[in-house]
Protein backbone atom coordinates (compact mmCIF):
# COMPACT_ATOMS: atom_id res chain seq x y z
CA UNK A 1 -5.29 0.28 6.67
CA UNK A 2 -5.98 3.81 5.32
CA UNK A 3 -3.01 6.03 6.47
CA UNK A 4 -3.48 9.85 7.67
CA UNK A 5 -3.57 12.61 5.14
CA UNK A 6 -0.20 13.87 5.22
CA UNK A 7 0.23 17.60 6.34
CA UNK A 8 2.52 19.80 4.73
CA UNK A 9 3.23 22.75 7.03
CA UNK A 10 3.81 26.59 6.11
CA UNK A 11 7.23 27.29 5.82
CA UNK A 12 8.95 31.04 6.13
CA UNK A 13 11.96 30.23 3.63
CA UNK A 14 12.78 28.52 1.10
CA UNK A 15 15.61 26.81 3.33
CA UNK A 16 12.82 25.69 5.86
CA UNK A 17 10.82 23.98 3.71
CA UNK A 18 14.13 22.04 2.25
CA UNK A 19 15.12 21.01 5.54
CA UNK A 20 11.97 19.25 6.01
CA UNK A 21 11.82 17.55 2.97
CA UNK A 22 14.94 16.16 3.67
CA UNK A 23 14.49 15.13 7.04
CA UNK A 24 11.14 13.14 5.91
CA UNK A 25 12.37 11.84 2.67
CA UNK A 26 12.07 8.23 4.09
CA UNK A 27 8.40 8.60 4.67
CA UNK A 28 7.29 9.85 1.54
CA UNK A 29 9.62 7.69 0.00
CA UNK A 30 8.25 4.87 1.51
CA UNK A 31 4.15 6.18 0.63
CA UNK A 32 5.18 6.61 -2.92
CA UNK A 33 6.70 2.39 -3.68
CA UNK A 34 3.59 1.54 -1.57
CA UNK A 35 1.06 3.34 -4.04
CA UNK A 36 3.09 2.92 -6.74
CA UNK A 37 3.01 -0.78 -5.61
CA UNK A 38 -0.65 -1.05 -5.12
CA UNK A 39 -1.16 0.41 -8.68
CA UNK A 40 0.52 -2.50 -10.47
CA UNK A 41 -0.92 -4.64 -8.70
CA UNK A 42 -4.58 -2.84 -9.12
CA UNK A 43 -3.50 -2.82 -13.01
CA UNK A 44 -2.63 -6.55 -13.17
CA UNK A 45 -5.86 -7.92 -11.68
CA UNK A 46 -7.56 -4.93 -13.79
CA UNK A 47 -9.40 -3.55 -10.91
CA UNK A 48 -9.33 -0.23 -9.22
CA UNK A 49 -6.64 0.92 -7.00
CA UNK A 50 -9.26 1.09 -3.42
CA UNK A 51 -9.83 -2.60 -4.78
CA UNK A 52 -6.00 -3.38 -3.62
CA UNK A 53 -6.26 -1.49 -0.81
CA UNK A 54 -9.05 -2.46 0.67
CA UNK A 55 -7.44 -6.58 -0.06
CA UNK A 56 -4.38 -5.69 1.80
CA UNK A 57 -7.05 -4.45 5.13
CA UNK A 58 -7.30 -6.61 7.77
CA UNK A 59 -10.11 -5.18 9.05
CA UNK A 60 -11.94 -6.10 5.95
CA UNK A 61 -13.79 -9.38 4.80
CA UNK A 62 -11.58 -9.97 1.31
CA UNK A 63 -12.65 -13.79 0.19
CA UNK A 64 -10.54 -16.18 -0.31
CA UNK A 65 -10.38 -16.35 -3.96
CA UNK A 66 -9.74 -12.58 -4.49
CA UNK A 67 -6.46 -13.10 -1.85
CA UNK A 68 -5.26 -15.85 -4.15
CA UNK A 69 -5.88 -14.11 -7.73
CA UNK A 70 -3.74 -11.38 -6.27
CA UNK A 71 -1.16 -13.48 -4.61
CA UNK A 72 -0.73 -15.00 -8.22
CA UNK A 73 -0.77 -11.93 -10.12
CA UNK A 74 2.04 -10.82 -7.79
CA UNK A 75 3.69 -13.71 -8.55
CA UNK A 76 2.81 -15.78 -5.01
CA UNK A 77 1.37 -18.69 -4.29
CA UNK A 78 -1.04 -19.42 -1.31
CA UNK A 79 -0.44 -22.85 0.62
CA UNK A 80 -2.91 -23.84 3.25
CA UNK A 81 -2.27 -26.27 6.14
CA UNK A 82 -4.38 -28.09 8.54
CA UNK A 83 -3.27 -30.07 11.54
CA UNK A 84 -5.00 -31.88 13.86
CA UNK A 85 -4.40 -30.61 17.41
């Protein structure tokens, strides 16, 4: 789940580069609750911060156990059910 680097382009004014911070405000908006997000969380279970992002991965093997810790120290619970087919 790791997102690009963000690139910052070279701007020739002052104006430029205000314009595009602007027009991507959203986006970084959005990048900064996320880390800010995964810090807390990272701070609650007192583990690092690639910890938390390496749990929210789907491409990596988090167990079980480490899903429900941070469920609960995020204030979730984690039901499991099994049907028969």
């Amino acid at each position: 789940m790791t997102q690009p680097k963000r690139t910052i382009p070279a701007f020739a004014t002052e104006s430029e580069e205000a314009n595009w911070w602007l027009e991507n405000r959203d986006a970084h908006d959005r990048d900064f609750v996320t880390a800010a997000a995964n810090g807390e969380l990272a701070r609650r279970l007192g583990v690092r911060e690639t910890v938390v992002r390496r749990m929210l991965d789907p491409d990596h093997a988090t167990r079980l156990e480490n899903i429900e810790r941070a469920l609960l120290a995020a204030g979730a619970h984690l039901y499991l059910a099994l049907d028969a087919a």
